[in-house]
Protein backbone atom coordinates (compact mmCIF):
# COMPACT_ATOMS: atom_id res chain seq x y z
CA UNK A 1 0.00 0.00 0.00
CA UNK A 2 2.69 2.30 0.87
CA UNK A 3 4.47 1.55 -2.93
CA UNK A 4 1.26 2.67 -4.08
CA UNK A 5 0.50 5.94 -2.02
CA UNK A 6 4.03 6.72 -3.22
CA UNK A 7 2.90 6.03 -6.91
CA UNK A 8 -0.80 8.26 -6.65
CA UNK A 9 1.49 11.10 -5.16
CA UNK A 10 3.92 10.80 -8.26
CA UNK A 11 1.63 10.39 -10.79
CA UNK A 12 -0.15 13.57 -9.12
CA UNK A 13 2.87 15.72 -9.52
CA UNK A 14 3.59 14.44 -12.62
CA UNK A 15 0.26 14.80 -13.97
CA UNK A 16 0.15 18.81 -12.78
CA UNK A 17 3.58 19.25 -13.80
CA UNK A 18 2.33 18.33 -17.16
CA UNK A 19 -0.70 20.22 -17.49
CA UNK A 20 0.55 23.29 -16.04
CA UNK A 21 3.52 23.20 -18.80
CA UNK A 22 0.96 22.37 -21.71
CA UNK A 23 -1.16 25.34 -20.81
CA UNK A 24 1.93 27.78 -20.43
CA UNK A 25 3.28 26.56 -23.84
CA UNK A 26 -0.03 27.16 -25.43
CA UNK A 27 0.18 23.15 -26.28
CA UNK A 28 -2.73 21.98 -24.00
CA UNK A 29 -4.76 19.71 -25.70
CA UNK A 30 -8.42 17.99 -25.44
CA UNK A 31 -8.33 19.94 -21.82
CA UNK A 32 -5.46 18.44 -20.56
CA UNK A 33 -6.20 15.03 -20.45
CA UNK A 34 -3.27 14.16 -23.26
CA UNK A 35 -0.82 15.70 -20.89
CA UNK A 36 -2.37 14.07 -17.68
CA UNK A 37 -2.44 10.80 -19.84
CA UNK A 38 1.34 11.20 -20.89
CA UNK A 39 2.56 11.61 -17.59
CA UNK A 40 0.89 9.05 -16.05
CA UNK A 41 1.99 6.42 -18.72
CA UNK A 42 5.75 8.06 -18.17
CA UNK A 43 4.99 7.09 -14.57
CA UNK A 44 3.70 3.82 -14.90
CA UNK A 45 6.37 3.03 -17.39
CA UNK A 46 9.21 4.03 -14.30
CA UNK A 47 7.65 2.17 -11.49
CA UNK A 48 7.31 -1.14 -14.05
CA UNK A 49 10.77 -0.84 -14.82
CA UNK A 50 11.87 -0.12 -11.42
CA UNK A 51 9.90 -2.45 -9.12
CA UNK A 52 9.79 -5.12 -11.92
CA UNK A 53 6.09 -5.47 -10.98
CA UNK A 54 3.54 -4.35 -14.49
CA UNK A 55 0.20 -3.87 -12.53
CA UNK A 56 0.83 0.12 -12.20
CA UNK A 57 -1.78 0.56 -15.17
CA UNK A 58 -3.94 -1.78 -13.40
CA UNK A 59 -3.99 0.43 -10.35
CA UNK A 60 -5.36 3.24 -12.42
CA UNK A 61 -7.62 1.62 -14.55
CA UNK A 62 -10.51 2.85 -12.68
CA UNK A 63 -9.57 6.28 -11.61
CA UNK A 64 -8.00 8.01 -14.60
CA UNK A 65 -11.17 7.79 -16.74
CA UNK A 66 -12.49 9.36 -13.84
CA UNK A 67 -10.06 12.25 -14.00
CA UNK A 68 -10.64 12.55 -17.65
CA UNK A 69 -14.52 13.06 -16.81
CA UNK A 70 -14.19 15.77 -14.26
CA UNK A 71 -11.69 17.26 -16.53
CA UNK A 72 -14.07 17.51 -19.55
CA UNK A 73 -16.97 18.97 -17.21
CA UNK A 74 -15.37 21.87 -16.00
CA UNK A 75 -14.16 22.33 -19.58
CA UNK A 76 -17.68 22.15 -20.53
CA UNK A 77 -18.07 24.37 -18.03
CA UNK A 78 -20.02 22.47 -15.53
CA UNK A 79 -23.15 21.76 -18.30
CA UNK A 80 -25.46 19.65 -16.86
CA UNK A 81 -25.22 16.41 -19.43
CA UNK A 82 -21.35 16.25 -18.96
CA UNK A 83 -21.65 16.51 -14.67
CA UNK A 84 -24.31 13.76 -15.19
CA UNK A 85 -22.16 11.35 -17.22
CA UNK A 86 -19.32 12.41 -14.96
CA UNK A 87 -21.20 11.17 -11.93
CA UNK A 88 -22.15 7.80 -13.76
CA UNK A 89 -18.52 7.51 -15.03
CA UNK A 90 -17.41 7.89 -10.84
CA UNK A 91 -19.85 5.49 -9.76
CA UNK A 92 -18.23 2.98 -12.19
CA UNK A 93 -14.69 3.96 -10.43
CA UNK A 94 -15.81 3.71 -7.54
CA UNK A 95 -17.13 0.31 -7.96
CA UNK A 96 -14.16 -1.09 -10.22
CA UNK A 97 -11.88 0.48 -6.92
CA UNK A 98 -13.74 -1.57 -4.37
CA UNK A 99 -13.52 -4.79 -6.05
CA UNK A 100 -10.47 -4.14 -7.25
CA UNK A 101 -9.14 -3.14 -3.69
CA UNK A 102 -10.30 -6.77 -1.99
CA UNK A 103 -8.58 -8.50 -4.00
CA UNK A 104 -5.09 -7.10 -2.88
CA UNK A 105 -4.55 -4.44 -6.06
CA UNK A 106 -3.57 -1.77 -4.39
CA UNK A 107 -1.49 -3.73 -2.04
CA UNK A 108 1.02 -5.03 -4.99
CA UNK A 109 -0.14 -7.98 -5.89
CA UNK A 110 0.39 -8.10 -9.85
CA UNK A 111 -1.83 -9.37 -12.45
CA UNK A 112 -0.99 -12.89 -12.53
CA UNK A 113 -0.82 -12.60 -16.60
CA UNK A 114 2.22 -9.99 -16.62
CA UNK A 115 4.06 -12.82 -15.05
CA UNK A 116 3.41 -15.28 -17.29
CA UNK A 117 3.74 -13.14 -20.28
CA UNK A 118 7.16 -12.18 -19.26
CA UNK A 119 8.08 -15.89 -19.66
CA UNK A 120 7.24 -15.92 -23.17
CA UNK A 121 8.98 -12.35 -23.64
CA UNK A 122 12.76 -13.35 -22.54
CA UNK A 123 14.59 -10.65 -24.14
CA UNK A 124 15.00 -7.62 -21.02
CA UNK A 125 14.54 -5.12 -23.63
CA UNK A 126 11.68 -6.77 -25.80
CA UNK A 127 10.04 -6.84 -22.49
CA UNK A 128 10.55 -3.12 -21.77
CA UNK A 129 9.65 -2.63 -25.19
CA UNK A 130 5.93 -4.05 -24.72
CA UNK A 131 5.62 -2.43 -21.20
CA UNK A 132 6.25 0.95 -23.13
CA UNK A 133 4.23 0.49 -26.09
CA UNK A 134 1.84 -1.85 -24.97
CA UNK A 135 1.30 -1.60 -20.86
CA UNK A 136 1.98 1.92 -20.77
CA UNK A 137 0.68 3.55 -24.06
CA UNK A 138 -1.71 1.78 -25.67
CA UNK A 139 -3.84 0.54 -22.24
CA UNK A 140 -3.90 4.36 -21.31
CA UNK A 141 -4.45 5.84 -24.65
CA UNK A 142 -7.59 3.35 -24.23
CA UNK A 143 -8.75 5.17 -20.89
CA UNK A 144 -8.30 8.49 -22.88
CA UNK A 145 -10.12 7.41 -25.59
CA UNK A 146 -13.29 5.38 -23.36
CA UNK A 147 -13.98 9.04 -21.76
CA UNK A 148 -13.62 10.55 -25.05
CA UNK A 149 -17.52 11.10 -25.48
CA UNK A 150 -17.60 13.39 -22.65
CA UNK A 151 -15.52 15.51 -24.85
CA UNK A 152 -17.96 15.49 -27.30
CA UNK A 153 -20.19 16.83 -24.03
CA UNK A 154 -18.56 19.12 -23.24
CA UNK A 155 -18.42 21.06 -26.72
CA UNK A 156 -21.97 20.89 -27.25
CA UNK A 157 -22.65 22.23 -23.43
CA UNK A 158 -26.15 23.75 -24.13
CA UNK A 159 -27.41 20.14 -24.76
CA UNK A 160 -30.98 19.23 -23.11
CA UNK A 161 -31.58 15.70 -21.17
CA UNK A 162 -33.46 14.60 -23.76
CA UNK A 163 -35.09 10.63 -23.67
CA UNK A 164 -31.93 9.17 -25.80
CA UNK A 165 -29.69 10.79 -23.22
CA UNK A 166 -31.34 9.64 -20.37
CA UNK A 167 -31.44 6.42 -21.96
CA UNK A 168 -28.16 5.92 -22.04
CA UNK A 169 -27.33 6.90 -18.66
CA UNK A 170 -29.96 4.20 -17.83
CA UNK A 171 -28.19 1.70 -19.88
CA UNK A 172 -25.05 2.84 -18.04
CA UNK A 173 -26.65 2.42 -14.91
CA UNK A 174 -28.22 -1.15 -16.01
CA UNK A 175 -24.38 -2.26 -17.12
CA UNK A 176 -23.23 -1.34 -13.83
CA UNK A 177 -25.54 -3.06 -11.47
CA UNK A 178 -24.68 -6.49 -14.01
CA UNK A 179 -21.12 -5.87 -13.08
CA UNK A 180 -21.52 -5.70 -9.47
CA UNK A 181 -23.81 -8.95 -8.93
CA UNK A 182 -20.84 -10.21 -11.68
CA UNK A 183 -18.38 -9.17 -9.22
CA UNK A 184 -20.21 -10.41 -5.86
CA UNK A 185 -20.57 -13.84 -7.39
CA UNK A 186 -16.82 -14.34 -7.93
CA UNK A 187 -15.82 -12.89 -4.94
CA UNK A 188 -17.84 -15.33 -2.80
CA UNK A 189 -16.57 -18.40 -5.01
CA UNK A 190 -13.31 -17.63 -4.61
CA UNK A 191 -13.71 -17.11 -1.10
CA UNK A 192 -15.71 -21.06 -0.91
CA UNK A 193 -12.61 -22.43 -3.30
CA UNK A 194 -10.13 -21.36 -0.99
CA UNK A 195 -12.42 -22.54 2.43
CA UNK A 196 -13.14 -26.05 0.12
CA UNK A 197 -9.66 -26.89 -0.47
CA UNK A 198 -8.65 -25.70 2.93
CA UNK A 199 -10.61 -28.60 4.21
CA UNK A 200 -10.15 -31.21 1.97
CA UNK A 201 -6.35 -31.00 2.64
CA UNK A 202 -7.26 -31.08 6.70
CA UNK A 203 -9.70 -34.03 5.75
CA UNK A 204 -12.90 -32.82 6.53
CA UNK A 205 -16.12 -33.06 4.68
CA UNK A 206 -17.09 -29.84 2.46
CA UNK A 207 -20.38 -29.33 0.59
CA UNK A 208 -20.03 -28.67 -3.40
CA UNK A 209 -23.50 -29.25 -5.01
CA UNK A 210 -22.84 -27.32 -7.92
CA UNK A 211 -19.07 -29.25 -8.63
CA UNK A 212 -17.84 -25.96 -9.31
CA UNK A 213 -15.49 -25.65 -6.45
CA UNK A 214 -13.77 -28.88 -7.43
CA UNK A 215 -13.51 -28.13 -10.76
CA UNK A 216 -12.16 -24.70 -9.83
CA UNK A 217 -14.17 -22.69 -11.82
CA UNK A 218 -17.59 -20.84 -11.20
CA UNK A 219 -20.62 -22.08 -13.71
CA UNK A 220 -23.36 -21.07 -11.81
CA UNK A 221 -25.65 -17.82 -11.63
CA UNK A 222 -24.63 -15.23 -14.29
CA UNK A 223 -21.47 -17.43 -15.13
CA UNK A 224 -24.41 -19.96 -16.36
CA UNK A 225 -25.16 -17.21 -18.80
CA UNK A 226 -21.85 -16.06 -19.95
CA UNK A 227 -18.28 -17.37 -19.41
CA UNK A 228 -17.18 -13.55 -17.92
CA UNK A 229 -20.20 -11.81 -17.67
CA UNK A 230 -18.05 -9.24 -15.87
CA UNK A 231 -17.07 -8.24 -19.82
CA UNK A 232 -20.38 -8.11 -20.69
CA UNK A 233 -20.95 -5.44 -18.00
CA UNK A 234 -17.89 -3.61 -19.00
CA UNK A 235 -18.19 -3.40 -22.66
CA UNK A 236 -21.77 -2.65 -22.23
CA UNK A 237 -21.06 0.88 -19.55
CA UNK A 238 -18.66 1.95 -22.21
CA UNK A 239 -20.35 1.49 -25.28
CA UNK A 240 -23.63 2.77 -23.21
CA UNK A 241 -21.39 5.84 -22.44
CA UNK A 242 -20.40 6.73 -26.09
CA UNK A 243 -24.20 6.87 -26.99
CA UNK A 244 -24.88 9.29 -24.04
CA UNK A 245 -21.78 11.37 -25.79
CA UNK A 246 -23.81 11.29 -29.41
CA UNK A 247 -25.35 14.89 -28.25
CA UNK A 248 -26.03 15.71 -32.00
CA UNK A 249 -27.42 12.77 -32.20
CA UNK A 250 -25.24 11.38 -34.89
CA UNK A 251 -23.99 7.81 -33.91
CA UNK A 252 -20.66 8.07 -35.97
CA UNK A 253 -18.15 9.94 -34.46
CA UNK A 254 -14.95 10.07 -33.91
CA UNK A 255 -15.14 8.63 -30.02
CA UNK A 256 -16.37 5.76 -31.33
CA UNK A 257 -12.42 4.29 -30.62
CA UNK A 258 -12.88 4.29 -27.56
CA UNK A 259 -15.27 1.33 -27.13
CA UNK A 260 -13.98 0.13 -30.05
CA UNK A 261 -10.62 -0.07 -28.55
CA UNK A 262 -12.03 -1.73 -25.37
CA UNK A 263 -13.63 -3.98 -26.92
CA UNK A 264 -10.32 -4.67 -28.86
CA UNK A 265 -8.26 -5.15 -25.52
CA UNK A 266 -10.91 -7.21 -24.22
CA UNK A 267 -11.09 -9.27 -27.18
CA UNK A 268 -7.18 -10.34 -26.82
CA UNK A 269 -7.58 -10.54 -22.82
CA UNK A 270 -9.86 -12.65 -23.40
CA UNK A 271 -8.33 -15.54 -25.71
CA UNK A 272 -5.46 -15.01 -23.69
CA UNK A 273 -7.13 -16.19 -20.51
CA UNK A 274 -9.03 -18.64 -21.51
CA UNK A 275 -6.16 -20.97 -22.52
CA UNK A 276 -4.65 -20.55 -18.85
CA UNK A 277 -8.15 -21.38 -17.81
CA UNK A 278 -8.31 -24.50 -20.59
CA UNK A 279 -5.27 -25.38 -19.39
CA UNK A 280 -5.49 -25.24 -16.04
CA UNK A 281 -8.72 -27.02 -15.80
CA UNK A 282 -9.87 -30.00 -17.13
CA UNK A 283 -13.58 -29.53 -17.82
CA UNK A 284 -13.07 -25.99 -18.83
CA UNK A 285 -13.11 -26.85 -22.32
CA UNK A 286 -16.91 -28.39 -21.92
CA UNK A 287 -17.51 -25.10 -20.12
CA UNK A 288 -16.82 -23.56 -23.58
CA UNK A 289 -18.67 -25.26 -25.74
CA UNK A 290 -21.82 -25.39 -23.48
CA UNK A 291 -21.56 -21.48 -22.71
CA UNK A 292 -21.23 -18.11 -23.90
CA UNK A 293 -18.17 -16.18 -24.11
CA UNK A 294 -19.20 -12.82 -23.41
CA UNK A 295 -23.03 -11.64 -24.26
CA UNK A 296 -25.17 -13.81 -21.77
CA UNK A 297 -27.78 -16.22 -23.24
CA UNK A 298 -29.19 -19.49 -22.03
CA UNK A 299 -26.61 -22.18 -21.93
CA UNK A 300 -26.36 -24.98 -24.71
CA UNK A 301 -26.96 -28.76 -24.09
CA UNK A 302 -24.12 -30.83 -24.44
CA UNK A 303 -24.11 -33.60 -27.43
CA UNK A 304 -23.85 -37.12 -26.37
């Protein structure tokens, strides 16, 4: 915790540093979150190298989009629509934080993946190479870019709430409460895997109607639905977020990369995963076949 009290108070000077020089220079750009954005990726890239541990991104995952917003609504000068999606965009920090909090984040435990990753990349600088590019740059340019529609908020500030704004923020709203019962879920199975294999090694009897905590994997409740409904959720607030930013009401625009480069991130996170998960679990690949990857839908009978 104290590594990454240190890191929030860097990335804070850093960050102010950056936008305070950007404004003097006359170079500050979509209202300082490209300055923020390249000082905190300088940052991350220093502590990665330093500490040898690539979660720093992680750690910020769900609070710079959260700077972004506030940053866009007092750009917008504090219109109505852009505070509003700012709000939702916080309550989706917030939420992300928590979760992300009990399960030892902040207290440096790394992504497990980073580690295994490494393995495959065995050249030092190849390895620096992707934290730079990949870890650093292109995972924050994606924060920039999810937050983007707020931008587009801001500018048009005289906006009304009309019903396809509110709609979205519903659909925002919707996304998020899926996440959290998402998140509950797996948090309590984890918690009964660890408690079921705790007593199996002492010997003692431990209830597992489902199977799922001896096949180590949760199938049950939304996982039923959808292999990592927890994507579904996420995709879903973002892509719910870039309709709230369509204030002309034209769907194409240009922050339409920014769920489209989530979706892109998730896309690779998750093929990635699910071969540790094949892998690592024998009945995982039935799991597949049976079940939806991401959007949730009743699950498929098996074929004799």
């Amino acid at each position: 915790m104290r590594r990454f009290l240190l890191f929030v108070a860097v990335c804070g000077l850093a960050g102010y540093g950056a936008v305070t020089l950007s404004s003097r220079l006359g170079l500050l750009a979509a209202p300082g979150s490209l300055p923020l954005a390249a000082a905190l990726a300088l940052v991350c890239f220093a502590f990665g190298a330093l500490s040898a541990d690539y979660s720093w991104v992680d750690r910020i995952w769900s609070i710079a989009p959260v700077a972004f917003a506030w940053i866009y609504a007092a750009a917008g000068g504090w219109s109505p629509r852009t505070v509003a999606a700012a709000v939702v965009v916080s309550l989706w920090g917030l939420r992300l934080s928590l979760n992300f909090a009990r399960r030892g984040g902040y207290a440096g435990t790394e992504d497990y993946r980073w580690g295994l990753l490494r393995e495959r990349i065995t050249s030092p600088a190849a390895w620096q190479l992707f934290n730079a590019a990949f870890i650093c740059l292109f995972q924050i340019g994606v924060l920039v870019l999810i937050a983007s529609p707020l931008l587009r908020l801001s500018v048009a500030a005289e906006g009304a709430f009309d019903p396809p704004f509110f709609a979205a923020l519903a659909l925002c709203l919707a996304f998020l409460v899926f996440e959290l019962v998402a998140d509950e879920q797996q948090w309590r199975f984890q918690n009964a895997k660890a408690a079921h294999r705790a007593a199996v090694l002492r010997g003692e009897p431990s209830a597992d109607p489902a199977g799922d905590l001896t096949r180590g994997f949760r199938s049950t409740g939304l996982f039923a639905l959808s292999r990592h409904p927890n994507y579904f959720g996420e995709l879903g607030f973002w892509w719910a977020v870039y309709l709230a930013g369509c204030a002309d009401h034209s769907i194409l625009h240009w922050s339409l990369a920014g769920p489209l480069a989530l979706s892109a991130v998730f896309a690779g996170s998750l093929r990635f995963t699910e071969g540790i998960s094949a892998a690592k679990y024998p009945e995982y690949r039935k799991y597949q076949r049976s079940t939806s990857a991401v959007i949730p839908y009743p699950r498929r009978r098996s074929r004799a």
